[in-house]
PDB file of N, CA and C in Angstrom:
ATOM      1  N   UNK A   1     -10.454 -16.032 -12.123  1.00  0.00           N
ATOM      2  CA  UNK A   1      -9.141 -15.882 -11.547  1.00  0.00           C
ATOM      3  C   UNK A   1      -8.050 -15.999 -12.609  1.00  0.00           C
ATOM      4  N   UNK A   2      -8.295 -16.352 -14.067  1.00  0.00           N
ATOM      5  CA  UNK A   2      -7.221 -16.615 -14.412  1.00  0.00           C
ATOM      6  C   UNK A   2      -7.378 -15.432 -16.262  1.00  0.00           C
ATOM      7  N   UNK A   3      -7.979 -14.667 -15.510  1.00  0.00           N
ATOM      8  CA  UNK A   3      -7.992 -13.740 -16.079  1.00  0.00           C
ATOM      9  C   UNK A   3      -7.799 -12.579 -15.783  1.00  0.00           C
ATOM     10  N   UNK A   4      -6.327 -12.686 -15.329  1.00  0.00           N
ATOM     11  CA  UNK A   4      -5.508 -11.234 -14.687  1.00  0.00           C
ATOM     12  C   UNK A   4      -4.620 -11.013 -15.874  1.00  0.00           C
ATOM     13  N   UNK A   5      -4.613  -9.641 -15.529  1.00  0.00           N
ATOM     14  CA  UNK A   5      -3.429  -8.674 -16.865  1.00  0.00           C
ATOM     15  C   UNK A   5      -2.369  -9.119 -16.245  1.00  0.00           C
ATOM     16  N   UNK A   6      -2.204  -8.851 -15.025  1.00  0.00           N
ATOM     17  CA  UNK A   6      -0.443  -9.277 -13.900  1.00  0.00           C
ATOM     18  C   UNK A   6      -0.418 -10.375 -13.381  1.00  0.00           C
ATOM     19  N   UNK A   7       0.449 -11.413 -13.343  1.00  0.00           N
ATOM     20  CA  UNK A   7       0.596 -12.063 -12.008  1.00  0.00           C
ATOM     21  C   UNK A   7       1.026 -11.698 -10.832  1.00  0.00           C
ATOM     22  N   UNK A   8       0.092 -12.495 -10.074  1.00  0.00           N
ATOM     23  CA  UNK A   8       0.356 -11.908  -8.212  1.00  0.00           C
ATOM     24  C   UNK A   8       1.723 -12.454  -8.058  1.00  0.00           C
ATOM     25  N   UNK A   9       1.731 -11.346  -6.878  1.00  0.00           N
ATOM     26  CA  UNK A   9       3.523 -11.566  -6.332  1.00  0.00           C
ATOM     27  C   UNK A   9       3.024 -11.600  -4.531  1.00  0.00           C
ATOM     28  N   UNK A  10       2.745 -12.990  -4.107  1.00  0.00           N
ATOM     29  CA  UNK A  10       3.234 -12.905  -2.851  1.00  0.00           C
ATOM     30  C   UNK A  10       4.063 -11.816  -2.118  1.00  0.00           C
ATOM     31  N   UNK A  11       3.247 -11.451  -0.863  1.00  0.00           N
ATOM     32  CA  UNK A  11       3.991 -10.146  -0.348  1.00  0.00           C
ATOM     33  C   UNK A  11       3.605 -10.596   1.036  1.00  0.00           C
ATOM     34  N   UNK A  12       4.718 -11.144   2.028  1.00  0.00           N
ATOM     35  CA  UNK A  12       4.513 -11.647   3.351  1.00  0.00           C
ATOM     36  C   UNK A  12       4.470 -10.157   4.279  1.00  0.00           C
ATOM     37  N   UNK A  13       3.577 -10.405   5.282  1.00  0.00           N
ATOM     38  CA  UNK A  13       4.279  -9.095   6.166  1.00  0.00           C
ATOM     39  C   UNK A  13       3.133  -8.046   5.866  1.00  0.00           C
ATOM     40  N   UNK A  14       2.750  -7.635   4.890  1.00  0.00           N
ATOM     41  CA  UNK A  14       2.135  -6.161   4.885  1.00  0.00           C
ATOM     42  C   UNK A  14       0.416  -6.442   5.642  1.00  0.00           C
ATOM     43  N   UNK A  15       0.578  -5.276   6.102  1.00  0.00           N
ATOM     44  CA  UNK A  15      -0.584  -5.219   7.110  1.00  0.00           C
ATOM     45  C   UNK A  15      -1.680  -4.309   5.998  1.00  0.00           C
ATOM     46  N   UNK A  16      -2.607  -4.580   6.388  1.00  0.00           N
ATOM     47  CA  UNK A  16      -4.015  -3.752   5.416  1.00  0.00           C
ATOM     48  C   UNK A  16      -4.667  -3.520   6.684  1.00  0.00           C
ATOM     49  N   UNK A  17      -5.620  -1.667   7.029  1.00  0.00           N
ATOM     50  CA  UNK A  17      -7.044  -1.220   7.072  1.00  0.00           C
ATOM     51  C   UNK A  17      -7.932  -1.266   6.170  1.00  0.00           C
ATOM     52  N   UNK A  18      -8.937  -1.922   6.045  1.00  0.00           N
ATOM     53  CA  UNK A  18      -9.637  -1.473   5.394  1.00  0.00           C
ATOM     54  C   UNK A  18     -11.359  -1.042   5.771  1.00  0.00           C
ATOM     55  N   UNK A  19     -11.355   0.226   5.074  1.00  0.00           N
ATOM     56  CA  UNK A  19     -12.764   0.918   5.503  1.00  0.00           C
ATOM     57  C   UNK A  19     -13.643   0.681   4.730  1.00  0.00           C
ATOM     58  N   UNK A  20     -15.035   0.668   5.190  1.00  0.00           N
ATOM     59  CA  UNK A  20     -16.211   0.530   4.180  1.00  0.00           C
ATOM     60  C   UNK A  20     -17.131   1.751   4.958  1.00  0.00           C
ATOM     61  N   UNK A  21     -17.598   2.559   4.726  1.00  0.00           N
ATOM     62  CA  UNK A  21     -18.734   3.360   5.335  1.00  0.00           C
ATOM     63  C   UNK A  21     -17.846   3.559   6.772  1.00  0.00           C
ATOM     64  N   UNK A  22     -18.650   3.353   7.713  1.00  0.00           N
ATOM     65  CA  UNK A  22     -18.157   3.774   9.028  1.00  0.00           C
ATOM     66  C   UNK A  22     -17.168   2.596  10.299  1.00  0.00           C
ATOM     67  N   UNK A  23     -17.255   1.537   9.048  1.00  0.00           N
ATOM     68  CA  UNK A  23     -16.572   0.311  10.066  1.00  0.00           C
ATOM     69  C   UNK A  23     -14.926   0.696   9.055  1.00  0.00           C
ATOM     70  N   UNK A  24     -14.516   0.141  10.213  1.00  0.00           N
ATOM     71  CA  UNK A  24     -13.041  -0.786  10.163  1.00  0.00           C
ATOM     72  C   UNK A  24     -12.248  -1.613  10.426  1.00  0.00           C
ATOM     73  N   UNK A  25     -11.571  -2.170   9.139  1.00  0.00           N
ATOM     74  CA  UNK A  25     -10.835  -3.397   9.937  1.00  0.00           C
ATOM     75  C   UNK A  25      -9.606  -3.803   9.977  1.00  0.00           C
ATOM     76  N   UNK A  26      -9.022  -4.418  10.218  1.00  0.00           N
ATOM     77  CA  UNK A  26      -7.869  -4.999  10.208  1.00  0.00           C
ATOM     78  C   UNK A  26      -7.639  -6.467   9.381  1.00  0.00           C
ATOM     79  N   UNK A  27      -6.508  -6.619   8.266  1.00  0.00           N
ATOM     80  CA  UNK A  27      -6.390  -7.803   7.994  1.00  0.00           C
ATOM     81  C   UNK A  27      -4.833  -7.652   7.407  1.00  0.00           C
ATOM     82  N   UNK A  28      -4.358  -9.197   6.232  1.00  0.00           N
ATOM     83  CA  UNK A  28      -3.369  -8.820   5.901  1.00  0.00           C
ATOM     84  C   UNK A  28      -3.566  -9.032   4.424  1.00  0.00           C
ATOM     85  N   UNK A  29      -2.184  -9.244   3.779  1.00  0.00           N
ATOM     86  CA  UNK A  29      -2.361  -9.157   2.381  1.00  0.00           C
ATOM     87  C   UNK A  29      -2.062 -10.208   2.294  1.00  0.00           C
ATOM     88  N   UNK A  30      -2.412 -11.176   1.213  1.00  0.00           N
ATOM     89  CA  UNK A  30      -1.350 -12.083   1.150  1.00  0.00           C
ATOM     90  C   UNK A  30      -0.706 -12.378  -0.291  1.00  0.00           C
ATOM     91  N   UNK A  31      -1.017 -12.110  -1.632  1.00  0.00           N
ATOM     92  CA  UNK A  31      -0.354 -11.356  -2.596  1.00  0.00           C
ATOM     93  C   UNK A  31      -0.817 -10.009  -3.351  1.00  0.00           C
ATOM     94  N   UNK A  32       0.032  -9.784  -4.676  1.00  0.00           N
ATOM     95  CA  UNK A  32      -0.937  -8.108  -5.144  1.00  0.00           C
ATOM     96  C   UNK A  32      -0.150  -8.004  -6.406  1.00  0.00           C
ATOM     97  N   UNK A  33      -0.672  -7.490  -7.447  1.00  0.00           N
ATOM     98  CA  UNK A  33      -0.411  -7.481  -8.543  1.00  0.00           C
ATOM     99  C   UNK A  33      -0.951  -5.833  -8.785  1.00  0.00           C
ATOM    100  N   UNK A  34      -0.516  -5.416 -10.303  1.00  0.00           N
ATOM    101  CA  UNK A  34      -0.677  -3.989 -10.404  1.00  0.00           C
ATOM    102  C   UNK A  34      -2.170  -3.370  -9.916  1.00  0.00           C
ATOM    103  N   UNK A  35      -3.412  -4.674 -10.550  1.00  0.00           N
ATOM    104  CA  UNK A  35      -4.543  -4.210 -10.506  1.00  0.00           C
ATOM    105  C   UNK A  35      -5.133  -4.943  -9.422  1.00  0.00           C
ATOM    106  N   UNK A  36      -4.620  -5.743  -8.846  1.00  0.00           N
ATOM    107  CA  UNK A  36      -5.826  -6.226  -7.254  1.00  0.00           C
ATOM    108  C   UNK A  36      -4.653  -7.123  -6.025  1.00  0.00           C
ATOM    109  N   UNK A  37      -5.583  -7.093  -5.302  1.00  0.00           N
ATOM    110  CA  UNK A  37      -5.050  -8.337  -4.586  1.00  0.00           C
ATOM    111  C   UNK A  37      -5.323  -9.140  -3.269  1.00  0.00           C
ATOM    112  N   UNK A  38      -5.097  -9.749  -2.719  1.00  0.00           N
ATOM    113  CA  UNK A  38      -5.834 -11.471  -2.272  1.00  0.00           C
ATOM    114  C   UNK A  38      -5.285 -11.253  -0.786  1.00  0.00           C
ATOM    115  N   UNK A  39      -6.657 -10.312   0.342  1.00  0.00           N
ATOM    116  CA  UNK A  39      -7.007  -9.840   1.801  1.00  0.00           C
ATOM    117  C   UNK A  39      -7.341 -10.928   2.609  1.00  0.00           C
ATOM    118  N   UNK A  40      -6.414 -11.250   3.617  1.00  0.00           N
ATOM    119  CA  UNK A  40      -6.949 -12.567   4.202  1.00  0.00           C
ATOM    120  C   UNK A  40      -7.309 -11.642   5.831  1.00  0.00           C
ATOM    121  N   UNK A  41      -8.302 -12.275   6.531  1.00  0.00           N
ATOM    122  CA  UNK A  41      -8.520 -12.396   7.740  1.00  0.00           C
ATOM    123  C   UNK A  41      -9.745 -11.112   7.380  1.00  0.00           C
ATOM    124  N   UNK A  42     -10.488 -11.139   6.344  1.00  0.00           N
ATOM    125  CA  UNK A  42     -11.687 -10.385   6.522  1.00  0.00           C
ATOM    126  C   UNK A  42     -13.036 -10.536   6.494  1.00  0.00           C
ATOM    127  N   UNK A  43     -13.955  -9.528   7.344  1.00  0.00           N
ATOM    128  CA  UNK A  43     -14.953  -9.577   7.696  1.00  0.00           C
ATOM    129  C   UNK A  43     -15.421 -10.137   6.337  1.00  0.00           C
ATOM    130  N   UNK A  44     -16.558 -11.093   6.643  1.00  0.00           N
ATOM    131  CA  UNK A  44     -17.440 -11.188   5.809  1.00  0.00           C
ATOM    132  C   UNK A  44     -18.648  -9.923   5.562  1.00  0.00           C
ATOM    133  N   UNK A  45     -19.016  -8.830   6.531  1.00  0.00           N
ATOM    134  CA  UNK A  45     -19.719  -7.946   6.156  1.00  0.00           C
ATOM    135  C   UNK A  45     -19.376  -7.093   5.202  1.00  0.00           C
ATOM    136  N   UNK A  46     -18.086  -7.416   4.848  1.00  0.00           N
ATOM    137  CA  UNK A  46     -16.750  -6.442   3.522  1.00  0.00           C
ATOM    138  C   UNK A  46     -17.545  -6.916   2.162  1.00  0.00           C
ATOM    139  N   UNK A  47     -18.521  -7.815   2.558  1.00  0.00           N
ATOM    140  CA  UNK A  47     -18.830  -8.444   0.534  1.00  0.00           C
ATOM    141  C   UNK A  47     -19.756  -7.479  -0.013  1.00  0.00           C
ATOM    142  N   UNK A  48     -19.609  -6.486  -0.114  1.00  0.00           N
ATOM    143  CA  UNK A  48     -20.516  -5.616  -0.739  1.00  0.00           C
ATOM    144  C   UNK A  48     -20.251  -5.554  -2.043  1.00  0.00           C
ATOM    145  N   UNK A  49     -20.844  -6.054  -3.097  1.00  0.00           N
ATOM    146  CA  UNK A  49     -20.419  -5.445  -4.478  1.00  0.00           C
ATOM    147  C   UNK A  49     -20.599  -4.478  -4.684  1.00  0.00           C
ATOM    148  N   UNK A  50     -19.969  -3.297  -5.945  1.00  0.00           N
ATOM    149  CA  UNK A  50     -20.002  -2.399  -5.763  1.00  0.00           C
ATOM    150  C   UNK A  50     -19.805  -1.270  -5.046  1.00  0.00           C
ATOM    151  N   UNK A  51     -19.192  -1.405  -3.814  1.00  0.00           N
ATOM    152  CA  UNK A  51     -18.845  -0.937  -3.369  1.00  0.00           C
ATOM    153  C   UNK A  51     -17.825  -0.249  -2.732  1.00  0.00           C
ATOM    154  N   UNK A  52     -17.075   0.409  -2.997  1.00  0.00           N
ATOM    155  CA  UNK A  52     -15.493   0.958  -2.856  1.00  0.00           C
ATOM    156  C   UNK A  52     -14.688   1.105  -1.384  1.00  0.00           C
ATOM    157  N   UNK A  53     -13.994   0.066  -1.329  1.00  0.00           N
ATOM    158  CA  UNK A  53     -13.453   0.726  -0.113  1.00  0.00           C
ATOM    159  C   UNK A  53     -12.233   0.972  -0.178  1.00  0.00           C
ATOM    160  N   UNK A  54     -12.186   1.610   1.105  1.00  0.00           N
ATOM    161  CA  UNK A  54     -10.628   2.591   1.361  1.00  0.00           C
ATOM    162  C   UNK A  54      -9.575   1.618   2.016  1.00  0.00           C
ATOM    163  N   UNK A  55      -8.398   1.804   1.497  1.00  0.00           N
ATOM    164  CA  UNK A  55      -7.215   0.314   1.854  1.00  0.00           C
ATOM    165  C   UNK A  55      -6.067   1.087   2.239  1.00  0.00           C
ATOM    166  N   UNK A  56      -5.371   0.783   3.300  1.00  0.00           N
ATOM    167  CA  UNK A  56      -4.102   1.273   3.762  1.00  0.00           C
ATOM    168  C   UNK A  56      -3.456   0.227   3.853  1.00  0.00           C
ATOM    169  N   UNK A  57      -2.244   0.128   2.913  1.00  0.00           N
ATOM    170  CA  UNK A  57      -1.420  -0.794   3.045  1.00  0.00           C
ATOM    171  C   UNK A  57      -0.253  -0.675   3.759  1.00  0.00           C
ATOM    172  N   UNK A  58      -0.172  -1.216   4.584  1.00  0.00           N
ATOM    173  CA  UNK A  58       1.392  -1.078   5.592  1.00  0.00           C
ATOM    174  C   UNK A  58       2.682  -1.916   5.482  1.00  0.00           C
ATOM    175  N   UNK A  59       3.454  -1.463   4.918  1.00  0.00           N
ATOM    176  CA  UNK A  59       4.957  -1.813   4.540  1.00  0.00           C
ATOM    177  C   UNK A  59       5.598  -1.066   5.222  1.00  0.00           C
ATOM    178  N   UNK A  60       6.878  -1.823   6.614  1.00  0.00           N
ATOM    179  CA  UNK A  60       7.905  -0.778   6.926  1.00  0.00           C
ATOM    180  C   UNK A  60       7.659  -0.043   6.925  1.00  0.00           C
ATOM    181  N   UNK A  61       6.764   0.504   7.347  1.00  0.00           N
ATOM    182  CA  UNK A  61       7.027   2.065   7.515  1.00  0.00           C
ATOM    183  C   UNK A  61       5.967   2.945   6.820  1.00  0.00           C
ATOM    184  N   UNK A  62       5.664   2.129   5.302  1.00  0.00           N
ATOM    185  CA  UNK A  62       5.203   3.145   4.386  1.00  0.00           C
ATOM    186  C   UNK A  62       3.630   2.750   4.019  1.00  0.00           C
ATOM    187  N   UNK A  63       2.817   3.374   4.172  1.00  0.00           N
ATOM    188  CA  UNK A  63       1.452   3.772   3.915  1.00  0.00           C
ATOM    189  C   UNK A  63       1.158   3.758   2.524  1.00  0.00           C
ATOM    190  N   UNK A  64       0.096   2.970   1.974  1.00  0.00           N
ATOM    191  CA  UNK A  64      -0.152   3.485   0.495  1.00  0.00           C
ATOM    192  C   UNK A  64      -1.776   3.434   0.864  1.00  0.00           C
ATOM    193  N   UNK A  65      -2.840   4.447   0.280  1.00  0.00           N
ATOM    194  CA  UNK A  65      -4.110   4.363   0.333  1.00  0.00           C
ATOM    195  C   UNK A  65      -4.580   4.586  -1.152  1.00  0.00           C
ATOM    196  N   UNK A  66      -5.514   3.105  -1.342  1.00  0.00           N
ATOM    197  CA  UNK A  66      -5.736   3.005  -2.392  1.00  0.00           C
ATOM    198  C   UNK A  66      -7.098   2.396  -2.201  1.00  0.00           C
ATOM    199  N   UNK A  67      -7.931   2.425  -3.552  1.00  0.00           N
ATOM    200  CA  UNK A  67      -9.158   2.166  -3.401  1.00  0.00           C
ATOM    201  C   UNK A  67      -9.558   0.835  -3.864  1.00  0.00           C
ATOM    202  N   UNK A  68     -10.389   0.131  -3.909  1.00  0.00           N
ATOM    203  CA  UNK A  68     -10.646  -1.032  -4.642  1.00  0.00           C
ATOM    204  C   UNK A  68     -12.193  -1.650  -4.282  1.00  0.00           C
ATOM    205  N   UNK A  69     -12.646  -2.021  -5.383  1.00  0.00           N
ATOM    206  CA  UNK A  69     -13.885  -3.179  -5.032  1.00  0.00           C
ATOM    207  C   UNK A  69     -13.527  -4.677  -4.948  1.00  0.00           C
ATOM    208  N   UNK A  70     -14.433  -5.059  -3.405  1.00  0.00           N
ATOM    209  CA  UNK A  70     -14.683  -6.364  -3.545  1.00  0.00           C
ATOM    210  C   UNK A  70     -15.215  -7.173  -5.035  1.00  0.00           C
ATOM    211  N   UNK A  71     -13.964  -8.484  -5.320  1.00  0.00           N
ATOM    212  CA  UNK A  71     -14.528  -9.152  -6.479  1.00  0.00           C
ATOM    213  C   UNK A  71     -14.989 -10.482  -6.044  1.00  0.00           C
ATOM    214  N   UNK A  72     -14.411 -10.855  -5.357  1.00  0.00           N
ATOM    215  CA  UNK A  72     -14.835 -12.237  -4.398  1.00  0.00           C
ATOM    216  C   UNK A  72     -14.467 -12.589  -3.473  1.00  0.00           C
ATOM    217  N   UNK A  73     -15.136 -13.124  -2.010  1.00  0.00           N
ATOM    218  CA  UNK A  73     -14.892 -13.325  -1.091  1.00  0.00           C
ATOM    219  C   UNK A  73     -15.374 -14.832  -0.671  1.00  0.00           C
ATOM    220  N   UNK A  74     -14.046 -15.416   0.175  1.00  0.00           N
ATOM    221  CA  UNK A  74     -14.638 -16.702   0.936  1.00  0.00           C
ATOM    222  C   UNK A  74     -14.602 -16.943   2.167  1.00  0.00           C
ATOM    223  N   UNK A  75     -15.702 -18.217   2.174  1.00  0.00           N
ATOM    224  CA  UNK A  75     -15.952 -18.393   3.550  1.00  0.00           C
ATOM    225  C   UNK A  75     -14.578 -19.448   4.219  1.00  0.00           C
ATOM    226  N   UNK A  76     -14.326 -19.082   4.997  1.00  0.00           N
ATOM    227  CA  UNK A  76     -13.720 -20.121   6.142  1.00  0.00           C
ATOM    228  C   UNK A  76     -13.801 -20.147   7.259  1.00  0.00           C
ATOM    229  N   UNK A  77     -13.822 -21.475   7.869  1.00  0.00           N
ATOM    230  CA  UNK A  77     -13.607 -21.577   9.427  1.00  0.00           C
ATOM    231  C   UNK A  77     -12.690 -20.910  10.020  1.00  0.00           C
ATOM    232  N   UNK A  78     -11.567 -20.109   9.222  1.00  0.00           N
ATOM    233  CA  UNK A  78     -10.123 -20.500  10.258  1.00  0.00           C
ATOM    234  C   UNK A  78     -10.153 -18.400   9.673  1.00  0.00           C
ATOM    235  N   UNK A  79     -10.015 -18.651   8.339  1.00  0.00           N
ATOM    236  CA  UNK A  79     -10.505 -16.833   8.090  1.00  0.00           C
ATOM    237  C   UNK A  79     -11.188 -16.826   6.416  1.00  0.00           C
ATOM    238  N   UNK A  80     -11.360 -15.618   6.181  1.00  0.00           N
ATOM    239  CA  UNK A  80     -11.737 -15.368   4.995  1.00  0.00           C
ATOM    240  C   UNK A  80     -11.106 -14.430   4.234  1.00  0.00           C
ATOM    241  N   UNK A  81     -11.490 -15.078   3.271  1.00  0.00           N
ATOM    242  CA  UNK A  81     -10.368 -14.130   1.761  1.00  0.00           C
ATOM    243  C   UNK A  81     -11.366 -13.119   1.147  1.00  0.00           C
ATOM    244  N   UNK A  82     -10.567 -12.340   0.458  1.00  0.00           N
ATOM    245  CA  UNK A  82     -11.303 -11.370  -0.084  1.00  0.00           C
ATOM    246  C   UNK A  82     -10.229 -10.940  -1.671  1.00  0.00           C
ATOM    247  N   UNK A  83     -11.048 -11.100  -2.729  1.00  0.00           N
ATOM    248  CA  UNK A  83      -9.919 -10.785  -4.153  1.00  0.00           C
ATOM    249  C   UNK A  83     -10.772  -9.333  -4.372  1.00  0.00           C
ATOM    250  N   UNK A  84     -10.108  -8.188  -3.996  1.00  0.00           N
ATOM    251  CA  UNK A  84      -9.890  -7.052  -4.911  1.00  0.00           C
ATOM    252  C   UNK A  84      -9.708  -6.620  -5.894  1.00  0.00           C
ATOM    253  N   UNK A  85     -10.242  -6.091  -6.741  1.00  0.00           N
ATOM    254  CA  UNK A  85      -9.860  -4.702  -7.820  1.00  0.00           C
ATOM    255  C   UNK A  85      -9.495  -3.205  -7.599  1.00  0.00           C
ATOM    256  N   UNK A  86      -8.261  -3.339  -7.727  1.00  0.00           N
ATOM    257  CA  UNK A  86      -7.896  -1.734  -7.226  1.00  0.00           C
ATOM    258  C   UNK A  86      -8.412  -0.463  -8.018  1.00  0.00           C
ATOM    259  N   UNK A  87      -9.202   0.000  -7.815  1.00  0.00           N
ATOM    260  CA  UNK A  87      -9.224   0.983  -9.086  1.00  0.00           C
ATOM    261  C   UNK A  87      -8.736   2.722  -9.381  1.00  0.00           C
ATOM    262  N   UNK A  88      -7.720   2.421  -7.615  1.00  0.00           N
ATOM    263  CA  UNK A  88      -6.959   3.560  -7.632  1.00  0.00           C
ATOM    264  C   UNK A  88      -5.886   3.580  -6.516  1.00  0.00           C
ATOM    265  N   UNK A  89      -4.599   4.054  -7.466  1.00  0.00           N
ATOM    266  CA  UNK A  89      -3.991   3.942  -6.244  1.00  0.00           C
ATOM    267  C   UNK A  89      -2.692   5.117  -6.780  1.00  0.00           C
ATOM    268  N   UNK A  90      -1.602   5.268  -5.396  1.00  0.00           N
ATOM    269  CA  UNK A  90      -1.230   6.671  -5.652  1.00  0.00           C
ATOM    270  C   UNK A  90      -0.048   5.957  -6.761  1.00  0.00           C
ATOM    271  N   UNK A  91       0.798   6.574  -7.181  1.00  0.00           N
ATOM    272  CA  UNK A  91       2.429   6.450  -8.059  1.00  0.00           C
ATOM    273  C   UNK A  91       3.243   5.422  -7.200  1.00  0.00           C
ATOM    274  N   UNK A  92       3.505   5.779  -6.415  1.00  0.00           N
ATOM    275  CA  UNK A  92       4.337   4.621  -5.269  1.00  0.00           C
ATOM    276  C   UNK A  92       3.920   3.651  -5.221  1.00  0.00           C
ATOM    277  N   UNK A  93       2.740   3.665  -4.849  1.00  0.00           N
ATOM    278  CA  UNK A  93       1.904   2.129  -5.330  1.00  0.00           C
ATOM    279  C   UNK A  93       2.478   1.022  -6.127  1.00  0.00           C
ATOM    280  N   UNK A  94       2.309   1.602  -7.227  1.00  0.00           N
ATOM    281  CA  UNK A  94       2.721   1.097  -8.517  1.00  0.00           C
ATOM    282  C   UNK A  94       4.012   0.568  -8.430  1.00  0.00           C
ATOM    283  N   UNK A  95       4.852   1.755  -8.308  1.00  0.00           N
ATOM    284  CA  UNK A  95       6.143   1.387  -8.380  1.00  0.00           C
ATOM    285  C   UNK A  95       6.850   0.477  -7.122  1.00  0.00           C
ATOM    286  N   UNK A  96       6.387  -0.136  -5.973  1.00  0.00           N
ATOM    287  CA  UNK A  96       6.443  -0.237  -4.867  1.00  0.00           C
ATOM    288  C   UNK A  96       5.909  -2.012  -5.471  1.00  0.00           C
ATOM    289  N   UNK A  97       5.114  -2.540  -6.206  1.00  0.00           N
ATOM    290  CA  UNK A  97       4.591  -3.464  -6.621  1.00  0.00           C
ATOM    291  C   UNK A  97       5.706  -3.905  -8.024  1.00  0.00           C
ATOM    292  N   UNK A  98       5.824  -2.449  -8.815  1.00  0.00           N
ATOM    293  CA  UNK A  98       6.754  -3.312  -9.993  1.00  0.00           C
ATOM    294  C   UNK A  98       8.191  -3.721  -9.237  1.00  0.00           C
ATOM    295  N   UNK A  99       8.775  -2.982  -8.313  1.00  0.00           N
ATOM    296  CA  UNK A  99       9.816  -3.777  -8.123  1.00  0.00           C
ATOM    297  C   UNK A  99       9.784  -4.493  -7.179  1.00  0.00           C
ATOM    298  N   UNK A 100       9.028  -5.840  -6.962  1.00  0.00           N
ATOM    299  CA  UNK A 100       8.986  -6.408  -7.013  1.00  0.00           C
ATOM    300  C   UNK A 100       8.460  -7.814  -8.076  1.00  0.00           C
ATOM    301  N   UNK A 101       8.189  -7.175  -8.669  1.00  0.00           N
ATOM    302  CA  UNK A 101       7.773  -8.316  -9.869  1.00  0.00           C
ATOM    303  C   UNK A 101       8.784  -8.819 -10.877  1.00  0.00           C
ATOM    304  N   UNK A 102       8.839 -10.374 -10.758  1.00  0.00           N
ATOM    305  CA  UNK A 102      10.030 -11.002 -10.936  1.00  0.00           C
ATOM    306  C   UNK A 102      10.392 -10.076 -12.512  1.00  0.00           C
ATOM    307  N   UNK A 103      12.244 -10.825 -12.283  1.00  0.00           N
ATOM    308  CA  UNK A 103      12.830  -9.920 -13.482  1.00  0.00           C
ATOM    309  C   UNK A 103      13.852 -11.446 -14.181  1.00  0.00           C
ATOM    310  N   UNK A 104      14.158 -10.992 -15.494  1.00  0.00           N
ATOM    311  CA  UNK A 104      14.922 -11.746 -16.044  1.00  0.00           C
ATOM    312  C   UNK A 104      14.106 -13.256 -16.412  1.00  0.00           C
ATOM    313  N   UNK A 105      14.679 -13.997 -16.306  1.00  0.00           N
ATOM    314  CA  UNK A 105      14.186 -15.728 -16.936  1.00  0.00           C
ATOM    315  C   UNK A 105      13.008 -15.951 -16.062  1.00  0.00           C
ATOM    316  N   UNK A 106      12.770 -15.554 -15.420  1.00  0.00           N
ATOM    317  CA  UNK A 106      11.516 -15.954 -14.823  1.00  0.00           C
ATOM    318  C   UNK A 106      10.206 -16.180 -15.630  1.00  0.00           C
ATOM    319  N   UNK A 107       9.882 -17.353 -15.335  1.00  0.00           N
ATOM    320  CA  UNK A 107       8.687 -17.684 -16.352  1.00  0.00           C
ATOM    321  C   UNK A 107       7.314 -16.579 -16.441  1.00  0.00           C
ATOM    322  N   UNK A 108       7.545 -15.985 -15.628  1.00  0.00           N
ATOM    323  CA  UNK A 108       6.421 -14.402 -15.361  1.00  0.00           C
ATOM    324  C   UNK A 108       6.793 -13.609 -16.237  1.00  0.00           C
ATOM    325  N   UNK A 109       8.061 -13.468 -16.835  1.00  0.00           N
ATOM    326  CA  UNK A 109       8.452 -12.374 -17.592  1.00  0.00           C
ATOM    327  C   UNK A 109       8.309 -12.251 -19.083  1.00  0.00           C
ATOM    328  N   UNK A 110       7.758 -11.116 -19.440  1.00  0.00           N
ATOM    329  CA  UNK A 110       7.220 -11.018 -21.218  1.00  0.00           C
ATOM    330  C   UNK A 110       8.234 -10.330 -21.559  1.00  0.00           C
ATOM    331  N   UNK A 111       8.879 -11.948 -23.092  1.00  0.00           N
ATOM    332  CA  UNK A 111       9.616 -11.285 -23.924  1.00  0.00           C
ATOM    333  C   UNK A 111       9.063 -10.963 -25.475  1.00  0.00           C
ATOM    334  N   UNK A 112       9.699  -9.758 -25.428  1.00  0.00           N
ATOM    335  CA  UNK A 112       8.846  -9.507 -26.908  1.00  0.00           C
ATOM    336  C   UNK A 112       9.997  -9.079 -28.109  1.00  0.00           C
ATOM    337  N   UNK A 113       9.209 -10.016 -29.145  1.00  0.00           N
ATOM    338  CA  UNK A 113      10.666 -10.087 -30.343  1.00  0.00           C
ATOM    339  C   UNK A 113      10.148  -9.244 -30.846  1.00  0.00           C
ATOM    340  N   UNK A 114      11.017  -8.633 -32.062  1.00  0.00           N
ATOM    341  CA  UNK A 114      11.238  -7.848 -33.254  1.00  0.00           C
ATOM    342  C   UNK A 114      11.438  -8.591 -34.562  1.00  0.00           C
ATOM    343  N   UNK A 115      10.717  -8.198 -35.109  1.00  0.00           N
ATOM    344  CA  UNK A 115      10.911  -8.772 -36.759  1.00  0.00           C
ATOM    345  C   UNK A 115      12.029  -8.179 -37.433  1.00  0.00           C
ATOM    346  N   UNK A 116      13.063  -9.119 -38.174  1.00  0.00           N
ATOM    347  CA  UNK A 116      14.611  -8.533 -38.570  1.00  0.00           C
ATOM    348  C   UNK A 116      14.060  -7.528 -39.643  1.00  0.00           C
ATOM    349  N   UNK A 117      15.053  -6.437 -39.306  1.00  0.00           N
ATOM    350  CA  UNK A 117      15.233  -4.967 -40.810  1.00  0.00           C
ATOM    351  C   UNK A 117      15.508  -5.904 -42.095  1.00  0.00           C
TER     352      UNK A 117
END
């Protein structure tokens, strides 16, 4: 886990489908970073490694379908998590995720110096 390129950005609200073969389900998100992110309220039959499934993310309005493998999933009484690897997703995606990712002094943010002329 603590070997992500991005940090996750909490994202309340967005609804996820996600398909595997011929099932589907319903869950939500509960953060997401450029390359994955952290599916709560899912099936445990979703732990397939290797295996790609199809993700509709629901924001207001807007649809993004993107692909990703299960990287780890847990058990709970109450629900279960699931950490993704996206390994495709459309342009909006992207950009729909960077703006939101903190800006300015935020301890998330990479500053990068220059060596003086």
């Amino acid at each position: 886990m603590n070997k992500r390129k991005h940090h996750r950005i909490v994202m309340p609200n967005l609804k996820v489908e996600v398909a595997s073969g011929a099932e589907v389900f319903s869950g939500t998100v509960n953060d997401v970073s450029q390359d994955g992110m952290l599916l709560n309220n899912i099936p445990q039959s979703l732990n397939k490694p290797n295996e790609i499934l199809s993700i509709i993310v629901i924001s207001s309005g807007q649809k993004f379908k993107l692909f990703a493998m299960p990287r780890w999933i847990s058990e709970s009484s109450l629900k279960n998590e699931m950490g993704v690897e996206i390994i495709d997703a459309p342009k909006d995606w992207t950009e729909f995720v960077r703006t939101r990712e903190p800006k300015g002094n935020h301890p998330w943010t990479v500053v990068t110096f220059l060596p003086d002329s």
